[in-house]
PDBML (XML) file of the C-alpha atoms, coordinates in Angstrom:
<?xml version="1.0" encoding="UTF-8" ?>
<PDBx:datablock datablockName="MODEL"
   xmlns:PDBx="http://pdbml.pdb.org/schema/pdbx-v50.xsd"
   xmlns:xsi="http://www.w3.org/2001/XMLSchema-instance"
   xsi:schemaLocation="http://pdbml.pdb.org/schema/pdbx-v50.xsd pdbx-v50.xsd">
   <PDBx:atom_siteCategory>
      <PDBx:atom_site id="1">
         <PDBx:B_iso_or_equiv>0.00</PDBx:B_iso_or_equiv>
         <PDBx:Cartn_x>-9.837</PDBx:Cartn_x>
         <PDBx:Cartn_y>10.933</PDBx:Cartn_y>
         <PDBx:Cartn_z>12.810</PDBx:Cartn_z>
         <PDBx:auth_asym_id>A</PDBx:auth_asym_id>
         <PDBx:auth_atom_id>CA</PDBx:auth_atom_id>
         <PDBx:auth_comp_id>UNK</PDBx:auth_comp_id>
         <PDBx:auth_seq_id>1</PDBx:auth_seq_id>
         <PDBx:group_PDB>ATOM</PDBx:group_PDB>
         <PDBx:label_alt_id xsi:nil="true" />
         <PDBx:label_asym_id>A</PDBx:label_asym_id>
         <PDBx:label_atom_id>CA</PDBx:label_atom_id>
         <PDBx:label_comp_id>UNK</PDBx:label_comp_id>
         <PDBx:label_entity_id>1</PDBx:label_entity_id>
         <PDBx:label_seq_id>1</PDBx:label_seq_id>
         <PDBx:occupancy>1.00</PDBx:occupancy>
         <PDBx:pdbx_PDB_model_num>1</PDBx:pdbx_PDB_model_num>
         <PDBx:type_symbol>C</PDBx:type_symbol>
      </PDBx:atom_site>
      <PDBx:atom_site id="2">
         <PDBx:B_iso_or_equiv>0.00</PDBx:B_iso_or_equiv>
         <PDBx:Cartn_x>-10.365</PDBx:Cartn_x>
         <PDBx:Cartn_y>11.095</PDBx:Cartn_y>
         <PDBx:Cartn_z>16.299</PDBx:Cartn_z>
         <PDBx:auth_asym_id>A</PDBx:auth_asym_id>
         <PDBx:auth_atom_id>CA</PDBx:auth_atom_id>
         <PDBx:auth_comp_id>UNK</PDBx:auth_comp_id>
         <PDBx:auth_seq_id>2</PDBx:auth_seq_id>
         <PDBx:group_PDB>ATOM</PDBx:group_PDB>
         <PDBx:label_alt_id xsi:nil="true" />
         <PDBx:label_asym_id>A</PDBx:label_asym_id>
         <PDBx:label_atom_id>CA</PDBx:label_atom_id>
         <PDBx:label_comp_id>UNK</PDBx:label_comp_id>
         <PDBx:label_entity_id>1</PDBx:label_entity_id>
         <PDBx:label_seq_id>2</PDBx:label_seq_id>
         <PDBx:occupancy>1.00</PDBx:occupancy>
         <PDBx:pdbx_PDB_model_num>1</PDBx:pdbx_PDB_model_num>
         <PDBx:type_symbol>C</PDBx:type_symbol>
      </PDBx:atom_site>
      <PDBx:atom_site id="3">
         <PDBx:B_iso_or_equiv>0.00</PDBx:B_iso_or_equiv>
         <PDBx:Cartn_x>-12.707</PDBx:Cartn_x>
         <PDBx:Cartn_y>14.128</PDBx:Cartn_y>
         <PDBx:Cartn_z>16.590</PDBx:Cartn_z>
         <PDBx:auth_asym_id>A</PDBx:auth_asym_id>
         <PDBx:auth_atom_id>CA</PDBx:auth_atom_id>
         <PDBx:auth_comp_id>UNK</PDBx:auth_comp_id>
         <PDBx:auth_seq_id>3</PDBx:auth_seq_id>
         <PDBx:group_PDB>ATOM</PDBx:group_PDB>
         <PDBx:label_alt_id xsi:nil="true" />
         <PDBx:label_asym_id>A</PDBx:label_asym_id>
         <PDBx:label_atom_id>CA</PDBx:label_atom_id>
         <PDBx:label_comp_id>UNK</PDBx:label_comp_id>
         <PDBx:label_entity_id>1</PDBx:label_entity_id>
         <PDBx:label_seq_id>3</PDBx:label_seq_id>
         <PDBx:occupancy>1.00</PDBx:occupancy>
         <PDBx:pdbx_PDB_model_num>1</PDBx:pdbx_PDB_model_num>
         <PDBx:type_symbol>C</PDBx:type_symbol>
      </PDBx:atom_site>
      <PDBx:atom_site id="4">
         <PDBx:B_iso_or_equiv>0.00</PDBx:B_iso_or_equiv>
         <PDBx:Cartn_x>-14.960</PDBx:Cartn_x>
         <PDBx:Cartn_y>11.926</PDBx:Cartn_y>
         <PDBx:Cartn_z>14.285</PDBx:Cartn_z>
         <PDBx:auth_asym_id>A</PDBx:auth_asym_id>
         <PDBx:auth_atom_id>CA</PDBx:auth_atom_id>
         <PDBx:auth_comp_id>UNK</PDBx:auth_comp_id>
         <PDBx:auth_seq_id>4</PDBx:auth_seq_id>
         <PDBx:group_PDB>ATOM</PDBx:group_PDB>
         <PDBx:label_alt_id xsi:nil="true" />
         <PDBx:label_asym_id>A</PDBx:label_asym_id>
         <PDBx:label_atom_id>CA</PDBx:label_atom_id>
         <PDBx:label_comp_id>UNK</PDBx:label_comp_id>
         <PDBx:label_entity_id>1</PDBx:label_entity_id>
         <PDBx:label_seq_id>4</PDBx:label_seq_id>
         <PDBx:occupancy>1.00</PDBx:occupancy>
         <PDBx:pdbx_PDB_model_num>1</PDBx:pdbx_PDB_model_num>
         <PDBx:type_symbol>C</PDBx:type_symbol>
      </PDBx:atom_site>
      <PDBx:atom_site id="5">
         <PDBx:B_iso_or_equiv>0.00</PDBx:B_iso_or_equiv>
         <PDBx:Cartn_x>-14.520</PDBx:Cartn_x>
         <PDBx:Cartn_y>8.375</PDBx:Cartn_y>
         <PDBx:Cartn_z>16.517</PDBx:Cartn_z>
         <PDBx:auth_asym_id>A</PDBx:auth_asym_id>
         <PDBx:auth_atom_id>CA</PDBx:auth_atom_id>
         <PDBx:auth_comp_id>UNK</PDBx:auth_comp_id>
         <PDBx:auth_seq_id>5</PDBx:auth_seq_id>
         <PDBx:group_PDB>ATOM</PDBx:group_PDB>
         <PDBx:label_alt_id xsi:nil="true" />
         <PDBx:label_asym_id>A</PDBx:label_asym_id>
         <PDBx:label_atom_id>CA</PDBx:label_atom_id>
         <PDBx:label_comp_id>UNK</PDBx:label_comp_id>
         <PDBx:label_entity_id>1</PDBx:label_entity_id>
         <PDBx:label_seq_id>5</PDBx:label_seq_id>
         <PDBx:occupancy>1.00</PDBx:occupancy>
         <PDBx:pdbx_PDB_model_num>1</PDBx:pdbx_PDB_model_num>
         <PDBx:type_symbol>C</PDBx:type_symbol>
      </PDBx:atom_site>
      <PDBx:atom_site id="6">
         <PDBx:B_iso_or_equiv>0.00</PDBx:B_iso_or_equiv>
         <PDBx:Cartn_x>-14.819</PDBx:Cartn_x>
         <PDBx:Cartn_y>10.169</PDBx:Cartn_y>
         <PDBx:Cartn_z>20.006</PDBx:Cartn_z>
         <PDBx:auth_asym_id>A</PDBx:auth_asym_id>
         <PDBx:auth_atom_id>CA</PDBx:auth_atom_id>
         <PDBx:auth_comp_id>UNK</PDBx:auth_comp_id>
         <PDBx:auth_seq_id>6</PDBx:auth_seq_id>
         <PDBx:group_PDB>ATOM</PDBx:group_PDB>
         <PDBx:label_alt_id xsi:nil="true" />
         <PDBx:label_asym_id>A</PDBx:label_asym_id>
         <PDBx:label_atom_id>CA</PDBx:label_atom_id>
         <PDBx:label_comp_id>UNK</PDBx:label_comp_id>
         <PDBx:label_entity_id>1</PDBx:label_entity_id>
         <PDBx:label_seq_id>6</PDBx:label_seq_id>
         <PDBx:occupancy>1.00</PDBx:occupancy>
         <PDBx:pdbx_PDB_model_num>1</PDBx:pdbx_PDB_model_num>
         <PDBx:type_symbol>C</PDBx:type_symbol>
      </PDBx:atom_site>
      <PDBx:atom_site id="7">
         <PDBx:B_iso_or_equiv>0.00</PDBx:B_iso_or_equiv>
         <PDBx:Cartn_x>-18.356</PDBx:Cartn_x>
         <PDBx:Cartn_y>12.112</PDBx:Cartn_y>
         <PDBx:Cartn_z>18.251</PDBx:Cartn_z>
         <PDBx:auth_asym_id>A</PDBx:auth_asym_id>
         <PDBx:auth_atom_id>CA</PDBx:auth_atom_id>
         <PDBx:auth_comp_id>UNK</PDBx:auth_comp_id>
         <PDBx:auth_seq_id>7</PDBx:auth_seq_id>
         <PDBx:group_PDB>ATOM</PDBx:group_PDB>
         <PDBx:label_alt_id xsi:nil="true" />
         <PDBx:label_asym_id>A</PDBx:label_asym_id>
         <PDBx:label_atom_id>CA</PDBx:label_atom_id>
         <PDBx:label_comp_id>UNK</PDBx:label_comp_id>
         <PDBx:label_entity_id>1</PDBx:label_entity_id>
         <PDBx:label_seq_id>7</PDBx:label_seq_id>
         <PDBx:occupancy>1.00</PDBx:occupancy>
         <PDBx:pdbx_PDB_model_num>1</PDBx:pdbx_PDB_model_num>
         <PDBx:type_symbol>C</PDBx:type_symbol>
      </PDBx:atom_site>
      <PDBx:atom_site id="8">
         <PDBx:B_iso_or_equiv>0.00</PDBx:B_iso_or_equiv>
         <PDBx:Cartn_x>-19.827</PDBx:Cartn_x>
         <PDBx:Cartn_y>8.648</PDBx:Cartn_y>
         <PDBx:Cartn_z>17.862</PDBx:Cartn_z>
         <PDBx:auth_asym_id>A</PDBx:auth_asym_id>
         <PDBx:auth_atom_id>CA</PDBx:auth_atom_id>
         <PDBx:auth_comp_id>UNK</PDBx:auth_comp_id>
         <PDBx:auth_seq_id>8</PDBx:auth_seq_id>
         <PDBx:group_PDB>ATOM</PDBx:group_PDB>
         <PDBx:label_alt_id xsi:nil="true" />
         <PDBx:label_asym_id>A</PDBx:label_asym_id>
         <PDBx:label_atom_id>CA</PDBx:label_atom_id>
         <PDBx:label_comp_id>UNK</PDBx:label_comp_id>
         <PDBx:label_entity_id>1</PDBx:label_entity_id>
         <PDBx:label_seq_id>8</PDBx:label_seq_id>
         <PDBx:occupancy>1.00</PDBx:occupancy>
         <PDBx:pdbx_PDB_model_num>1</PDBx:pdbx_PDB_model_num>
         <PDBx:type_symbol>C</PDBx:type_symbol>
      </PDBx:atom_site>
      <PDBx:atom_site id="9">
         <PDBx:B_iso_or_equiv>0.00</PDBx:B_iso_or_equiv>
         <PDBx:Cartn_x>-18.671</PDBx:Cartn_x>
         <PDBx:Cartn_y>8.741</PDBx:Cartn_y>
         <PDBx:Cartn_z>13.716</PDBx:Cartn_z>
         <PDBx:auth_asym_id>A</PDBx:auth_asym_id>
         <PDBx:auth_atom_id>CA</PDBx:auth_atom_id>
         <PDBx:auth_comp_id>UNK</PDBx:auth_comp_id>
         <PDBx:auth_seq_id>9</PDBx:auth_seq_id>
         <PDBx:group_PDB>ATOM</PDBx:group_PDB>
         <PDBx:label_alt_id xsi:nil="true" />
         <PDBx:label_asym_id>A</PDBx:label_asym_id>
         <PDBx:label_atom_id>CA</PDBx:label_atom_id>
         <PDBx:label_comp_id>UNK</PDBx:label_comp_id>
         <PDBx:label_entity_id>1</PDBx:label_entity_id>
         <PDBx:label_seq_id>9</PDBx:label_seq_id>
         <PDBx:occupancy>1.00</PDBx:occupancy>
         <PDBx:pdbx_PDB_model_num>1</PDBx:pdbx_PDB_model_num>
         <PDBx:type_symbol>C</PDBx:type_symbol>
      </PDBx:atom_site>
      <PDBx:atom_site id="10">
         <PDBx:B_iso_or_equiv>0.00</PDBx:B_iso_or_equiv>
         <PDBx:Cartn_x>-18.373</PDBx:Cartn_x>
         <PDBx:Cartn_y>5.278</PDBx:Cartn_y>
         <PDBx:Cartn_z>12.088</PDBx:Cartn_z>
         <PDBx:auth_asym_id>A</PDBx:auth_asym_id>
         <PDBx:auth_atom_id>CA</PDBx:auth_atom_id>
         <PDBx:auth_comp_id>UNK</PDBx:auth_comp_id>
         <PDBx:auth_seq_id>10</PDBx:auth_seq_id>
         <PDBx:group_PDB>ATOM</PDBx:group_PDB>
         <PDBx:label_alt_id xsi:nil="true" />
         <PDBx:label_asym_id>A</PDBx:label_asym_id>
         <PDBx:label_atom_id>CA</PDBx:label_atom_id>
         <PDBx:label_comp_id>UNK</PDBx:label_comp_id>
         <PDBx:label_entity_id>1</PDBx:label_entity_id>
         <PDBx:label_seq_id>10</PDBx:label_seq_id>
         <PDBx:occupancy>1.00</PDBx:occupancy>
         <PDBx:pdbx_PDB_model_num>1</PDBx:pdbx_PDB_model_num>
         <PDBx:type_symbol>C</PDBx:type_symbol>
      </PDBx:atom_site>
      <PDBx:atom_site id="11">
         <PDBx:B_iso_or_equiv>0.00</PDBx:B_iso_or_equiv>
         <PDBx:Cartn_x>-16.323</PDBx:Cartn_x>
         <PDBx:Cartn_y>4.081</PDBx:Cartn_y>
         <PDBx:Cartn_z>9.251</PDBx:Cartn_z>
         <PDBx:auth_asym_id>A</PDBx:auth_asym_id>
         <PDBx:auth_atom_id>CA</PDBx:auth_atom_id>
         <PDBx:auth_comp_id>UNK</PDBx:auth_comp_id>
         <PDBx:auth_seq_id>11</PDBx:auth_seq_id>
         <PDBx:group_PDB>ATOM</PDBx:group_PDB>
         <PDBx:label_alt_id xsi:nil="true" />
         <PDBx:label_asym_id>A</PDBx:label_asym_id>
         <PDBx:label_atom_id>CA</PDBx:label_atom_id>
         <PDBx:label_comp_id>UNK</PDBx:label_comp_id>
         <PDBx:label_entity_id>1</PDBx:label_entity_id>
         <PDBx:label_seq_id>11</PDBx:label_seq_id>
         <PDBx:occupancy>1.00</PDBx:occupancy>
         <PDBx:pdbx_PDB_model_num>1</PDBx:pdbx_PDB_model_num>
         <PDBx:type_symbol>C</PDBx:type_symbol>
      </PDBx:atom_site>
      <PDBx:atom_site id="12">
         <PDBx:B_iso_or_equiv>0.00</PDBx:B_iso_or_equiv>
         <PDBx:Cartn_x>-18.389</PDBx:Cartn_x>
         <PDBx:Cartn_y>1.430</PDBx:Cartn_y>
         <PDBx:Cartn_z>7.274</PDBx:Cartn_z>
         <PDBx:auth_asym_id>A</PDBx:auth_asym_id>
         <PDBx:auth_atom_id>CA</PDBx:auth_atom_id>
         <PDBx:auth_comp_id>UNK</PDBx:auth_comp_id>
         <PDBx:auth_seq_id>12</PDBx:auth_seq_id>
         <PDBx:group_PDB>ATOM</PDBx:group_PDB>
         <PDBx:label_alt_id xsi:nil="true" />
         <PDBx:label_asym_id>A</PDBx:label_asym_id>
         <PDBx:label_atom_id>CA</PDBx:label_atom_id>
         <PDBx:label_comp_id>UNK</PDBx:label_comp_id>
         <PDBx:label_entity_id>1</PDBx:label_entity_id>
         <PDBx:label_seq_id>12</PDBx:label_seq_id>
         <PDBx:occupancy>1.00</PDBx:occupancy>
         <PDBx:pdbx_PDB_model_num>1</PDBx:pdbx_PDB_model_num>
         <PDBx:type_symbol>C</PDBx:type_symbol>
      </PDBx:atom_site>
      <PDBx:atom_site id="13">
         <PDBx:B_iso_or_equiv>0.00</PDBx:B_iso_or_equiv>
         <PDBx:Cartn_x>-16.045</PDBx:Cartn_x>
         <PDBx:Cartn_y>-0.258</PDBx:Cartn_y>
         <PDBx:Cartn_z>4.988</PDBx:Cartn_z>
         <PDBx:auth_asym_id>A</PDBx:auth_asym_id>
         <PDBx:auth_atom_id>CA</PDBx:auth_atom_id>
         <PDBx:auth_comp_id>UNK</PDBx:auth_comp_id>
         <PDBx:auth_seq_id>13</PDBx:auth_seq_id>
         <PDBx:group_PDB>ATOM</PDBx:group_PDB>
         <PDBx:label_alt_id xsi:nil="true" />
         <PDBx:label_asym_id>A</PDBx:label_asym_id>
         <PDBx:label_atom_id>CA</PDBx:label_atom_id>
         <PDBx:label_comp_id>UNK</PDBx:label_comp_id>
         <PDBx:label_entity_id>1</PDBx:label_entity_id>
         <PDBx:label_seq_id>13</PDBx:label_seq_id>
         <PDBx:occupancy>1.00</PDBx:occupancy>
         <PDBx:pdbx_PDB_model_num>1</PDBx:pdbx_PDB_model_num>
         <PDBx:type_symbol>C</PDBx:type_symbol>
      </PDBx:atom_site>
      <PDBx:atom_site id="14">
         <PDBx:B_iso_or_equiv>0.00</PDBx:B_iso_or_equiv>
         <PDBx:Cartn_x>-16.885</PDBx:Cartn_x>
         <PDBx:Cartn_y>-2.271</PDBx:Cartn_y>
         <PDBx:Cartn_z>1.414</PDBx:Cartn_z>
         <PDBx:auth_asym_id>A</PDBx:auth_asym_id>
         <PDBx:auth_atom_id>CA</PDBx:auth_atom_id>
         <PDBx:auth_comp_id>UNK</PDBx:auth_comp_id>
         <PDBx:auth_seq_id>14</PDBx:auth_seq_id>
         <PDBx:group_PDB>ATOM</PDBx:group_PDB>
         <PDBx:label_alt_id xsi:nil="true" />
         <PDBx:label_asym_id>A</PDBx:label_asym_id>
         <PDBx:label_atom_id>CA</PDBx:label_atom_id>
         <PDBx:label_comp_id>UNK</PDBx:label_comp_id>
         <PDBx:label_entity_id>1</PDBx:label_entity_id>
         <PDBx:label_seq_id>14</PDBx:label_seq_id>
         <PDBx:occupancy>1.00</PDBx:occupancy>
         <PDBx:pdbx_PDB_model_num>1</PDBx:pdbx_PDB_model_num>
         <PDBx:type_symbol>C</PDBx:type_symbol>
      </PDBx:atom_site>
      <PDBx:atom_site id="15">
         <PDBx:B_iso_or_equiv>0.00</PDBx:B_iso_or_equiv>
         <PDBx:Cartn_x>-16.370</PDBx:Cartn_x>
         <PDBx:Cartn_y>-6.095</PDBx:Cartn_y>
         <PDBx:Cartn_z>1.930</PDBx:Cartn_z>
         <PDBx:auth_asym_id>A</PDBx:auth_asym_id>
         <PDBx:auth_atom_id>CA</PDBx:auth_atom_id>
         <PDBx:auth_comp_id>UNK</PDBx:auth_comp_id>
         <PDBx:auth_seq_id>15</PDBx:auth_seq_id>
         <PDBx:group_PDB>ATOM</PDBx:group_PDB>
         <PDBx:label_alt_id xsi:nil="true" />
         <PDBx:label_asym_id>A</PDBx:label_asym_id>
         <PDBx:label_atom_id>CA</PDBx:label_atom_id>
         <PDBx:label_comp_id>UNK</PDBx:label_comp_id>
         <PDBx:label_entity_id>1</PDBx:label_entity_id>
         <PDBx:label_seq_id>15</PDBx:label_seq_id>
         <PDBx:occupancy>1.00</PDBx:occupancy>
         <PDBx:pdbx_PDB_model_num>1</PDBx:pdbx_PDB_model_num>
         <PDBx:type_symbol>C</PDBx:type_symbol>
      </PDBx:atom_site>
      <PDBx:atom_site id="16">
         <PDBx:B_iso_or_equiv>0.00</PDBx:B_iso_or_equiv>
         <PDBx:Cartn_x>-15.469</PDBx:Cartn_x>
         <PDBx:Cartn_y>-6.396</PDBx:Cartn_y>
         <PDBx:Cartn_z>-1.808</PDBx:Cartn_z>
         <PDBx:auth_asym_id>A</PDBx:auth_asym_id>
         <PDBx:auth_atom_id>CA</PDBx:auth_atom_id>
         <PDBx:auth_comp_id>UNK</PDBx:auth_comp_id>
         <PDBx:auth_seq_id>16</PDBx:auth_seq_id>
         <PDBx:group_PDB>ATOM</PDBx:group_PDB>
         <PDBx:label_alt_id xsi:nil="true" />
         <PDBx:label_asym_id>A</PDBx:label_asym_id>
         <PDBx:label_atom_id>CA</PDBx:label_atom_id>
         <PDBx:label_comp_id>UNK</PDBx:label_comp_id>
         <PDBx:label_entity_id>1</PDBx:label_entity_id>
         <PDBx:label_seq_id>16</PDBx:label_seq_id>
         <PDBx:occupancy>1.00</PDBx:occupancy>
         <PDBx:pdbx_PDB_model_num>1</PDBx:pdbx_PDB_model_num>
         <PDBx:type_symbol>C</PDBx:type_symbol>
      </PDBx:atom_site>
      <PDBx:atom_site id="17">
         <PDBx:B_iso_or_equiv>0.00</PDBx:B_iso_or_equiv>
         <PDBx:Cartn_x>-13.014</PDBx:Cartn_x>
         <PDBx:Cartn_y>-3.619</PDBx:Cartn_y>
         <PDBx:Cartn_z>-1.453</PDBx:Cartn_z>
         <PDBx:auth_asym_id>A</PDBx:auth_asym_id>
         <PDBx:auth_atom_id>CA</PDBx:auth_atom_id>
         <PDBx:auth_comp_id>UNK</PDBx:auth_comp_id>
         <PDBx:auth_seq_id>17</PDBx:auth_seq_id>
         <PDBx:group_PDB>ATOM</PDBx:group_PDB>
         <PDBx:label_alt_id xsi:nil="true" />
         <PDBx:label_asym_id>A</PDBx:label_asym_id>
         <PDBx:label_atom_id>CA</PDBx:label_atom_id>
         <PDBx:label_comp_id>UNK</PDBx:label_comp_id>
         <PDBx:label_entity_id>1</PDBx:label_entity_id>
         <PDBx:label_seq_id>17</PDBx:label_seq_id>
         <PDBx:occupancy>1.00</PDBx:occupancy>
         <PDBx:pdbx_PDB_model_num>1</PDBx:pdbx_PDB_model_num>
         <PDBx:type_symbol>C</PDBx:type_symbol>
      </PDBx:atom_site>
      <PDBx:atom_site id="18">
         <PDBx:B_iso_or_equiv>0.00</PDBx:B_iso_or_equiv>
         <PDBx:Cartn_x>-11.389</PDBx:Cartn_x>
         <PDBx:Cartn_y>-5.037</PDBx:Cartn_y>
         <PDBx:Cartn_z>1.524</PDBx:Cartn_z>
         <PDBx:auth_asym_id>A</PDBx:auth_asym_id>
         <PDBx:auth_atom_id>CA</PDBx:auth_atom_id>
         <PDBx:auth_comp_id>UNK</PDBx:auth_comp_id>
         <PDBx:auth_seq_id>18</PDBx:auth_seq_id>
         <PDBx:group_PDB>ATOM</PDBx:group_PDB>
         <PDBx:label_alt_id xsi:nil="true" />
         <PDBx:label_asym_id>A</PDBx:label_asym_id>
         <PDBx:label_atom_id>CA</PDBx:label_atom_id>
         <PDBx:label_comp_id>UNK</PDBx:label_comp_id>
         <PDBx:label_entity_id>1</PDBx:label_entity_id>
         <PDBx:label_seq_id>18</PDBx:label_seq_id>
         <PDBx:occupancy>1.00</PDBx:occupancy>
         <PDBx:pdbx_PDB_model_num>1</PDBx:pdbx_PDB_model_num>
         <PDBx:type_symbol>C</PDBx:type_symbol>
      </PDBx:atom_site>
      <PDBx:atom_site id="19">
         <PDBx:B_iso_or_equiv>0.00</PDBx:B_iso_or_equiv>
         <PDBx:Cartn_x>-11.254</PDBx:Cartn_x>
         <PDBx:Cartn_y>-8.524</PDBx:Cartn_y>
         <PDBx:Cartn_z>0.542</PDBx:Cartn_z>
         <PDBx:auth_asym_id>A</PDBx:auth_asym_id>
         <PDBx:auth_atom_id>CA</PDBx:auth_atom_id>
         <PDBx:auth_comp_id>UNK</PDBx:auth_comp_id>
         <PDBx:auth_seq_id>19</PDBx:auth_seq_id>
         <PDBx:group_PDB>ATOM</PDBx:group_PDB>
         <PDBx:label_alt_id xsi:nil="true" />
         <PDBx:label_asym_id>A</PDBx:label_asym_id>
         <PDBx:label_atom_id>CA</PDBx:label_atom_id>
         <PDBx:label_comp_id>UNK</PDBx:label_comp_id>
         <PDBx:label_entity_id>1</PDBx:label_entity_id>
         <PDBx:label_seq_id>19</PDBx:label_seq_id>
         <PDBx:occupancy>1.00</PDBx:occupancy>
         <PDBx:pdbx_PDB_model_num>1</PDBx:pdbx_PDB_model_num>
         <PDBx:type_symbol>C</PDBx:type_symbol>
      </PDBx:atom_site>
      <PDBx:atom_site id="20">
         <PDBx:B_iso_or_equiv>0.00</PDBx:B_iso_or_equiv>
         <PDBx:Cartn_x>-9.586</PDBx:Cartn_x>
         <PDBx:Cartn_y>-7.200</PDBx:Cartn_y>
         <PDBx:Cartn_z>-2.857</PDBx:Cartn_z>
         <PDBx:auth_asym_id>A</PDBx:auth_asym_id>
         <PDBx:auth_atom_id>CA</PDBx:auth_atom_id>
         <PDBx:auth_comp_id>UNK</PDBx:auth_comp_id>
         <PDBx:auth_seq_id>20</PDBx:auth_seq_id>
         <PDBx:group_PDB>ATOM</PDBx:group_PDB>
         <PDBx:label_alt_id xsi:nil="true" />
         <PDBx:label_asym_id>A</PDBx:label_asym_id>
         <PDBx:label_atom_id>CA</PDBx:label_atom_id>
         <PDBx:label_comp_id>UNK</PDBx:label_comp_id>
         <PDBx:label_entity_id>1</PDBx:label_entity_id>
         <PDBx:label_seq_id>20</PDBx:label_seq_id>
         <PDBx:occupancy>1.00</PDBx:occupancy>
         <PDBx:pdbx_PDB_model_num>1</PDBx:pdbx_PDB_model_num>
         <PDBx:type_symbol>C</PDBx:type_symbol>
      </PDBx:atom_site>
      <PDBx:atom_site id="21">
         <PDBx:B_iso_or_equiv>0.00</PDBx:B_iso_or_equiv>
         <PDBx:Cartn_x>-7.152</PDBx:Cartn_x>
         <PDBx:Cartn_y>-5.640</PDBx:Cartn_y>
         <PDBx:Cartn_z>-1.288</PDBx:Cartn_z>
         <PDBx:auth_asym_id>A</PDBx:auth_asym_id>
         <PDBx:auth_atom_id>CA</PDBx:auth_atom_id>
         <PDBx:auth_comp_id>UNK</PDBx:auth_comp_id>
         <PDBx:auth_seq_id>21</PDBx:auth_seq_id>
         <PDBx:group_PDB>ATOM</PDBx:group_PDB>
         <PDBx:label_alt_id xsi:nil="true" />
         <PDBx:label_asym_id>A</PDBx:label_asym_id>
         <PDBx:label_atom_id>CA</PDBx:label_atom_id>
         <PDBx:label_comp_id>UNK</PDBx:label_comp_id>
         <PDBx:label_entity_id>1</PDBx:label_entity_id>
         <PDBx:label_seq_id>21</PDBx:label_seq_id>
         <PDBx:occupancy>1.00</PDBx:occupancy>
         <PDBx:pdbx_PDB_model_num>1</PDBx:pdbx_PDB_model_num>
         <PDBx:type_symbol>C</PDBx:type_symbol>
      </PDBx:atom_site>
      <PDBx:atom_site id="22">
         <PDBx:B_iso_or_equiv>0.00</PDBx:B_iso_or_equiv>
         <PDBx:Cartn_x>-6.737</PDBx:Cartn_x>
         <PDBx:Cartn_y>-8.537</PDBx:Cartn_y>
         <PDBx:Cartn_z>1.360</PDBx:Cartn_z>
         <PDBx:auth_asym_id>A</PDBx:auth_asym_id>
         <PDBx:auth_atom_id>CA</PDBx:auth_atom_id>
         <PDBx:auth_comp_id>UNK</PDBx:auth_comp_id>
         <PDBx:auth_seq_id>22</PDBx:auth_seq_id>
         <PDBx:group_PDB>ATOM</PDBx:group_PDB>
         <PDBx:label_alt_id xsi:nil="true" />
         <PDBx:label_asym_id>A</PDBx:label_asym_id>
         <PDBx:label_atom_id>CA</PDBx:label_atom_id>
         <PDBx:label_comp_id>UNK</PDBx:label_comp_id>
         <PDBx:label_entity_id>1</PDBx:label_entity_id>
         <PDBx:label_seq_id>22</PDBx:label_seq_id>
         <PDBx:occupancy>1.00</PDBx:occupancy>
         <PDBx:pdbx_PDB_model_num>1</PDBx:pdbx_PDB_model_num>
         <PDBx:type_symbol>C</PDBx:type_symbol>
      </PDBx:atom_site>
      <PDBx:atom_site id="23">
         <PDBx:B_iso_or_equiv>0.00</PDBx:B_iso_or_equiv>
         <PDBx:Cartn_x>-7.037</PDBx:Cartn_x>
         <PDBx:Cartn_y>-6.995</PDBx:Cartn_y>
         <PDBx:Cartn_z>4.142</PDBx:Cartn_z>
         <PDBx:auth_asym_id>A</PDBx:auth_asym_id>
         <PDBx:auth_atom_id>CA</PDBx:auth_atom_id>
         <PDBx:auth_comp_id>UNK</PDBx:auth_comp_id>
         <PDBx:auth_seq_id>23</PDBx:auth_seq_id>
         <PDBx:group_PDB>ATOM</PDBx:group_PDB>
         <PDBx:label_alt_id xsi:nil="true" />
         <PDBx:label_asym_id>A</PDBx:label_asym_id>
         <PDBx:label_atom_id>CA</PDBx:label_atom_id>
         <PDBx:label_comp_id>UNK</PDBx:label_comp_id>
         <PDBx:label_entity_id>1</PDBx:label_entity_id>
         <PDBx:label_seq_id>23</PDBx:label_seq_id>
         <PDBx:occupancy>1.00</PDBx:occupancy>
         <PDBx:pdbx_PDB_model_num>1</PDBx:pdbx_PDB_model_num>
         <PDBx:type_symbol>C</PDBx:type_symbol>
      </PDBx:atom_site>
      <PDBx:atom_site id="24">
         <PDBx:B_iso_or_equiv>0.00</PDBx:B_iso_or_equiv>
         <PDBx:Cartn_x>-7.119</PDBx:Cartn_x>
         <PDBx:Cartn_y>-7.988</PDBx:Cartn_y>
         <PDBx:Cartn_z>7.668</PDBx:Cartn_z>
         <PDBx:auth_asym_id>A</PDBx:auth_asym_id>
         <PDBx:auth_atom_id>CA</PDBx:auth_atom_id>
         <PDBx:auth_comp_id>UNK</PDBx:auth_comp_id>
         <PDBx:auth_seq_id>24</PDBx:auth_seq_id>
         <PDBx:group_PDB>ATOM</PDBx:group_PDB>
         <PDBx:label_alt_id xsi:nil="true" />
         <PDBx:label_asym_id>A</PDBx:label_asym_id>
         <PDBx:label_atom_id>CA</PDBx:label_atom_id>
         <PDBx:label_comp_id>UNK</PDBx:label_comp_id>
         <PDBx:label_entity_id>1</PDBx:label_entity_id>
         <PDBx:label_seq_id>24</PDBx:label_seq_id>
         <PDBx:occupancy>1.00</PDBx:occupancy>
         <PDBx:pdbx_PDB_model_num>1</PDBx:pdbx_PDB_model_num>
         <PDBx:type_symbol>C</PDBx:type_symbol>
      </PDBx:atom_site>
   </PDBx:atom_siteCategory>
</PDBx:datablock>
């Protein structure tokens, strides 16, 4: 998880999916 953040990775996350799981 951090090898991937420090290479410049990003983590795009579905809207729907996080407002169905309400999420903060």
């Amino acid at each position: 998880f951090q090898q991937f953040a420090d290479g410049g990775g990003e983590l795009w996350l579905c809207p729907i999916c996080v407002k169905s799981r309400s999420l903060d």
